[in-house]
Protein backbone atom coordinates (compact mmCIF):
# COMPACT_ATOMS: atom_id res chain seq x y z
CA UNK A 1 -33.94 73.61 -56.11
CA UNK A 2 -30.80 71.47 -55.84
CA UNK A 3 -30.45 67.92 -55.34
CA UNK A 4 -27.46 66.43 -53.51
CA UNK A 5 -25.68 63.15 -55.04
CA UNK A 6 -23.55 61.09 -52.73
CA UNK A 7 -21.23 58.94 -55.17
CA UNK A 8 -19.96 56.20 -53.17
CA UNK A 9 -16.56 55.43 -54.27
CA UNK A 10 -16.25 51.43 -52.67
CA UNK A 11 -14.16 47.92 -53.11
CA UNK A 12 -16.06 45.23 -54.44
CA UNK A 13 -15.87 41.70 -52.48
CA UNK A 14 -15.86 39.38 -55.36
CA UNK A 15 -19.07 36.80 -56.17
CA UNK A 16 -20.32 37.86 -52.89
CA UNK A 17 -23.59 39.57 -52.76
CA UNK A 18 -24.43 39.37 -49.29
CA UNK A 19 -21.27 40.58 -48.08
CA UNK A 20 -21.12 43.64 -50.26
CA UNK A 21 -24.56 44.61 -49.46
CA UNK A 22 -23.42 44.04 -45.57
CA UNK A 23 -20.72 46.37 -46.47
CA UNK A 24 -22.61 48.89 -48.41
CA UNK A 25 -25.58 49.68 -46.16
CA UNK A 26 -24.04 51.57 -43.81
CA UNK A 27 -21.92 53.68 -46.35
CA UNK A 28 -25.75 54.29 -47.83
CA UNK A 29 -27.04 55.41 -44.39
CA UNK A 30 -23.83 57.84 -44.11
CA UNK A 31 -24.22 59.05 -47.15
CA UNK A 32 -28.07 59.64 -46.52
CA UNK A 33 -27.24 61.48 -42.88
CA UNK A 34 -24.70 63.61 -44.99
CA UNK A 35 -27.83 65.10 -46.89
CA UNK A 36 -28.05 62.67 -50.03
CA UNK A 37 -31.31 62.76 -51.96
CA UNK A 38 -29.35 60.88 -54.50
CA UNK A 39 -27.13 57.93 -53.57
CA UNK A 40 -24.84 56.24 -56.43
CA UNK A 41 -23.07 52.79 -56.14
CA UNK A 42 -20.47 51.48 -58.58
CA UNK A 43 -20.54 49.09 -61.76
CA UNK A 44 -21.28 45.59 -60.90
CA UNK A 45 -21.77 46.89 -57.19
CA UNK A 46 -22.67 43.63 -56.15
CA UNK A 47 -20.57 40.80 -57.84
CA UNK A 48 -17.70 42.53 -59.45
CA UNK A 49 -16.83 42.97 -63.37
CA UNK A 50 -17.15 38.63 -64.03
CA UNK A 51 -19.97 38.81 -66.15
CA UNK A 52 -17.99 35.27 -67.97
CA UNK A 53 -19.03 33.65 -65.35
CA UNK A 54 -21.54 30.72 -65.45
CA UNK A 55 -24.38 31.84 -63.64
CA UNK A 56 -23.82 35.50 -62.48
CA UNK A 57 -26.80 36.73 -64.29
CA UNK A 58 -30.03 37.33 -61.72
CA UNK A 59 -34.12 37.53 -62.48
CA UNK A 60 -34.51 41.51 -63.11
CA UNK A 61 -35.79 42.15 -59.81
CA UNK A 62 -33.21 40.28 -58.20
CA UNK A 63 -30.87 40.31 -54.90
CA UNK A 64 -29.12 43.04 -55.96
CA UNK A 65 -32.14 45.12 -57.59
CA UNK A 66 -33.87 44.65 -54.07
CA UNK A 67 -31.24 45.51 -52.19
CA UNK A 68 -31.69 48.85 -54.33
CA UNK A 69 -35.06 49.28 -53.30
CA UNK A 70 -34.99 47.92 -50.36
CA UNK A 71 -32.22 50.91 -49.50
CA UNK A 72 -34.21 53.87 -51.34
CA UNK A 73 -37.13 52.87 -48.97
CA UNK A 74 -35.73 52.42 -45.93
CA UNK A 75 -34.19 56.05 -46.32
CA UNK A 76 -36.33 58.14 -48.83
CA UNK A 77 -33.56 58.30 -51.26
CA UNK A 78 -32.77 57.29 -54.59
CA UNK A 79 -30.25 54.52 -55.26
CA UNK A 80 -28.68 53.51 -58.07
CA UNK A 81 -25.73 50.97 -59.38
CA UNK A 82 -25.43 47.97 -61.81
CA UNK A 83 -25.39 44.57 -61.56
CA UNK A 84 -26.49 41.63 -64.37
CA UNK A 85 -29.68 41.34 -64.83
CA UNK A 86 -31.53 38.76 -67.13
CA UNK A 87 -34.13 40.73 -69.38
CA UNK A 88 -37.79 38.13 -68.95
CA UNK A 89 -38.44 39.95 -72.24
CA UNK A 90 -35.60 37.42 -73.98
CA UNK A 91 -37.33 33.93 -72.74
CA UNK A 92 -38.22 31.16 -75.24
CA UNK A 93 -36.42 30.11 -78.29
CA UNK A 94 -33.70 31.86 -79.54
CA UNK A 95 -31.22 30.56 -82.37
CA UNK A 96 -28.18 32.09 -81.07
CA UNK A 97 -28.61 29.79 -78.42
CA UNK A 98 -27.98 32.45 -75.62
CA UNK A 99 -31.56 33.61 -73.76
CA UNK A 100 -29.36 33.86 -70.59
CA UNK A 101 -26.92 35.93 -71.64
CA UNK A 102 -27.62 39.19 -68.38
CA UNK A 103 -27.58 42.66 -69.43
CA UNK A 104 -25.77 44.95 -67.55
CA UNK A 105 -28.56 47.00 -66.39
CA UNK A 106 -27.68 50.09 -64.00
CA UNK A 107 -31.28 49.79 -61.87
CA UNK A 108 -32.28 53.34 -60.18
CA UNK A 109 -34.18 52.53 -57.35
CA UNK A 110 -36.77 55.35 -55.79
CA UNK A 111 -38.33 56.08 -52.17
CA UNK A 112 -41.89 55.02 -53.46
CA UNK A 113 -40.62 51.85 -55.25
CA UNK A 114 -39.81 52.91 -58.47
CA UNK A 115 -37.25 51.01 -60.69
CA UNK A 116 -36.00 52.73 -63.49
CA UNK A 117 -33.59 50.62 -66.14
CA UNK A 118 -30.95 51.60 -68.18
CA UNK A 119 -29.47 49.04 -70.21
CA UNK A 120 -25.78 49.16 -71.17
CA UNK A 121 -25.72 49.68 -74.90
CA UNK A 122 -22.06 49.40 -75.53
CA UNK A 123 -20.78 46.17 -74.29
CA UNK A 124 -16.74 46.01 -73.74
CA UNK A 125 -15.39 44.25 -76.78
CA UNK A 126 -12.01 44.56 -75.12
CA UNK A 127 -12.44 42.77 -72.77
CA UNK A 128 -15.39 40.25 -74.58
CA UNK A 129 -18.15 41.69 -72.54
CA UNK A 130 -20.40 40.87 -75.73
CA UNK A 131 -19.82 36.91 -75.90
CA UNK A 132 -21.76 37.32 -72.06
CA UNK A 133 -23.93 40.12 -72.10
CA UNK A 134 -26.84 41.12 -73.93
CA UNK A 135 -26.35 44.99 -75.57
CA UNK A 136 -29.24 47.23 -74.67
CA UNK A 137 -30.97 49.63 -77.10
CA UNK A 138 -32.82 52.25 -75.21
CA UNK A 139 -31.49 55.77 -73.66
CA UNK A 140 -32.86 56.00 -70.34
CA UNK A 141 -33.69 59.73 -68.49
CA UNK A 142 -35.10 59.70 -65.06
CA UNK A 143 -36.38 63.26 -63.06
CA UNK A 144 -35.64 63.37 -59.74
CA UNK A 145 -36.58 66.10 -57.50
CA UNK A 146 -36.31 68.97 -60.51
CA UNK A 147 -33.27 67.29 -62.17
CA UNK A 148 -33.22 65.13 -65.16
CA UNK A 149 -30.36 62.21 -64.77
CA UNK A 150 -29.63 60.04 -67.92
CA UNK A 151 -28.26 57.01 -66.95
CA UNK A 152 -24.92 55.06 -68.34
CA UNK A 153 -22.40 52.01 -68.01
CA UNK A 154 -18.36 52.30 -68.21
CA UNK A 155 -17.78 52.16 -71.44
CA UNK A 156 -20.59 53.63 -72.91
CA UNK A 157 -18.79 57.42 -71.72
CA UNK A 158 -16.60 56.74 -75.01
CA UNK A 159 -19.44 56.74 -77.19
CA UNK A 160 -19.78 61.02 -77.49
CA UNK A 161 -22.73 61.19 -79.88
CA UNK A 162 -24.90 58.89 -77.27
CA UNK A 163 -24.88 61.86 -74.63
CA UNK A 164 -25.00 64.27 -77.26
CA UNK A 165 -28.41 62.52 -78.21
CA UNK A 166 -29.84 63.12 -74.45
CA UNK A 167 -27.74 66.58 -73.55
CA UNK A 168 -31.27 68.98 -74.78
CA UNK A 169 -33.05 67.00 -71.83
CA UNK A 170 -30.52 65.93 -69.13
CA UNK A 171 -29.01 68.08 -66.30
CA UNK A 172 -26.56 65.63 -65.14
CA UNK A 173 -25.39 62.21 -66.18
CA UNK A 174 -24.85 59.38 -63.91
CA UNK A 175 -22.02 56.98 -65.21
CA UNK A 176 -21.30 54.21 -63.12
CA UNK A 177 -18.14 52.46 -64.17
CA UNK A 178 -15.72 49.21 -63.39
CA UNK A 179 -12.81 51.28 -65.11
CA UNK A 180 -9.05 50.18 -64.16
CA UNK A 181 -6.38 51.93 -63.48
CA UNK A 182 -4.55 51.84 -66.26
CA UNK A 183 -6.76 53.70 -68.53
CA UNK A 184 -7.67 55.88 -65.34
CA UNK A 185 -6.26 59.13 -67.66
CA UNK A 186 -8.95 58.04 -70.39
CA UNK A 187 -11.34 57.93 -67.60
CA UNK A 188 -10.76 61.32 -66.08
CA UNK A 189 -10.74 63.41 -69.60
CA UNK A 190 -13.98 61.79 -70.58
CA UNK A 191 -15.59 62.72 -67.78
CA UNK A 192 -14.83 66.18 -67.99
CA UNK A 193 -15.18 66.19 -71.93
CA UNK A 194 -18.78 64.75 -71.58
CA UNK A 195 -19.64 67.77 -69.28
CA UNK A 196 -18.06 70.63 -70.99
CA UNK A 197 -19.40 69.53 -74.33
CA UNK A 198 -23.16 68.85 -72.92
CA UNK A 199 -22.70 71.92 -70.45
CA UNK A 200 -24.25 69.34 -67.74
CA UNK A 201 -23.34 67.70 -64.56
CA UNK A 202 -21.39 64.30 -64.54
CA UNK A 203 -21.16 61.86 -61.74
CA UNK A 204 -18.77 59.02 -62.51
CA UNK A 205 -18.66 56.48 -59.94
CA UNK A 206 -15.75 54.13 -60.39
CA UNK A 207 -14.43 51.35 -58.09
CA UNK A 208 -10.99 50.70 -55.67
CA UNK A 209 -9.69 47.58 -55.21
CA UNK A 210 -8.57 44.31 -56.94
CA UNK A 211 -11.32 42.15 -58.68
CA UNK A 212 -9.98 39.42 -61.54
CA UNK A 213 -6.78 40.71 -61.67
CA UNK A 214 -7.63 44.28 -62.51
CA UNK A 215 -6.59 46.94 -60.55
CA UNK A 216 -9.07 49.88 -60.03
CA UNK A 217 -8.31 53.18 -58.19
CA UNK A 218 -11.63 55.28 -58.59
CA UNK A 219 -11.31 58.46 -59.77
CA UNK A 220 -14.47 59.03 -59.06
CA UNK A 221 -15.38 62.42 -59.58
CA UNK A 222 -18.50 65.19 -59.57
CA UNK A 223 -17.95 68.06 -62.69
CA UNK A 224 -20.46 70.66 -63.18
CA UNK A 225 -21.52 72.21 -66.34
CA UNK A 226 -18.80 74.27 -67.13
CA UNK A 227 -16.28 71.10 -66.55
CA UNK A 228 -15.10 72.27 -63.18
CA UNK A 229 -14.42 69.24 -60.68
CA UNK A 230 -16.90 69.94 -57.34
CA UNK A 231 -15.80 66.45 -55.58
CA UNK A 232 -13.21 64.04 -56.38
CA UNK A 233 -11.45 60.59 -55.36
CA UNK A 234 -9.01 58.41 -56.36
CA UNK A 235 -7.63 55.54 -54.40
CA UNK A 236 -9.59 54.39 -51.53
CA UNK A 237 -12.76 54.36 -50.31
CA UNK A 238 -14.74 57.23 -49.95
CA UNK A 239 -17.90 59.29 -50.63
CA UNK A 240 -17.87 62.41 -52.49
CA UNK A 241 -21.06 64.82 -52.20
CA UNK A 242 -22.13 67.65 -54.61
CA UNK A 243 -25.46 69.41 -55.25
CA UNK A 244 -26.59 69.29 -58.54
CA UNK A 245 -28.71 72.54 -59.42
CA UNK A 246 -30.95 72.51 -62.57
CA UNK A 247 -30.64 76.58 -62.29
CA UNK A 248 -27.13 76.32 -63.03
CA UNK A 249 -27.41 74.50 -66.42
CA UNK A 250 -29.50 76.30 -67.37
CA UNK A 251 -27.89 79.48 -66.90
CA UNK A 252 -24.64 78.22 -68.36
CA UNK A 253 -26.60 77.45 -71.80
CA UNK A 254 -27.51 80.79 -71.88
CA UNK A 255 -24.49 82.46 -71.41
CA UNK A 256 -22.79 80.11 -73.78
CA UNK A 257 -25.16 79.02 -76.47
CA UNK A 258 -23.21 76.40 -77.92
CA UNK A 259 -25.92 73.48 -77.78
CA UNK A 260 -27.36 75.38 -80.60
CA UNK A 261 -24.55 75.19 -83.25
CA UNK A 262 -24.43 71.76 -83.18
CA UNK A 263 -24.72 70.17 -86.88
């Protein structure tokens, strides 16, 4: 049994919460009425890519984690995106001095109010990400309706030994990504790399738009198993839809068994 994914592809108003969730609800409800099961949002779907800003960070459970919820519920659907999140695990002393530092937590939000967490491991050093955010340290994998999803940030799709870790128990992974244009060709060989090499599904949901100066242009894009592109974007708005079918990975393993020479 298949489960359909509805990446949503979308412009990010910058600091404003309320006004992207105004934005994004009805996108979710399309998306839902096209046959989602499985609805992802962007990176920082809430506030934009400013994680240097004083502030930005929210209780885990937060506006933006409840808008999650609040959105699989209302539609029997998972949700998913990412947005900073303060871990209440880091409260009290610490001599680094920085217990407020958010992680950058993509939350996965389900019909029955679940909340799965995935915290972004790899923190941009690029861009400085690190002096802001707290690194996570734990692989997350989530089933939903027959299909196991492991869950990622952005930059972590660099990091090729990370999904190698997961590939013996994931059928697709969700990447949800702030990644700008002009690295867009890094972007779109990853995601296909990360498929063809795990022989799963990828869903890489990138951003349009202007935030801090950076230009984004999506690329979003849906690759099955064997690296082909089912559903891609690039430039505006949009929602791309593919069903993601446990059958089929496993049947590709089996015809090409190359999980099994791995050293």
């Amino acid at each position: 049994m298949s489960l359909r994914v509805a990446a949503i592809q979308h412009d990010i108003e910058w600091h404003d919460r309320e006004a992207n969730f105004a934005r994004l609800a009805p996108t979710i409800a399309g998306a839902v009425a096209g046959g989602a099961g499985l609805v992802v949002l962007t990176e920082t779907f809430s506030t934009g890519f400013s994680f240097d800003t004083p502030g930005i960070g929210e209780p885990e459970g937060g506006p933006s984690s409840q808008f999650l919820s609040e959105q699989a519920t209302t539609h029997d659907v998972w949700v998913g995106g990412s947005c900073p999140e303060i871990d209440p695990t880091f409260s009290g002393a610490d001599p680094a001095g920085d217990d407020e530092r958010p992680s950058n937590s993509f939350v996965l939000a389900g019909p029955d109010g679940t909340v799965h967490r995935y915290r972004k491991i790899h923190p941009f050093t690029h861009a400085g990400e690190e002096k802001y955010v707290r690194a996570g340290t734990e692989f997350v994998t989530v089933e939903v309706a027959g299909v196991r999803l492991s869950l990622f940030v952005c930059y972590d799709l660099r990091f090729a030994d990370e999904f190698w870790a997961l590939a013996a128990d994931t059928d697709a992974y969700l990447v949800v990504a702030n990644w700008p244009a002009k690295r867009r060709l890094h972007w779109q060989t990853l995601l296909r790399a990360r498929a063809i090499e795990n022989q799963a599904y990828v869903v890489g949901v990138n951003r349009v738009g202007t935030g801090g100066g950076i230009e984004y242009v999506g690329d979003s894009a849906i690759i099955d198993p064997l690296g082909e592109v089912l559903a891609s974007g690039a430039g505006g708005e949009t929602v791309l839809f593919a069903d993601l079918d446990p059958e089929h990975v496993v049947s590709t393993r089996s015809h090409f068994r190359f999980l099994q020479d791995r050293r």
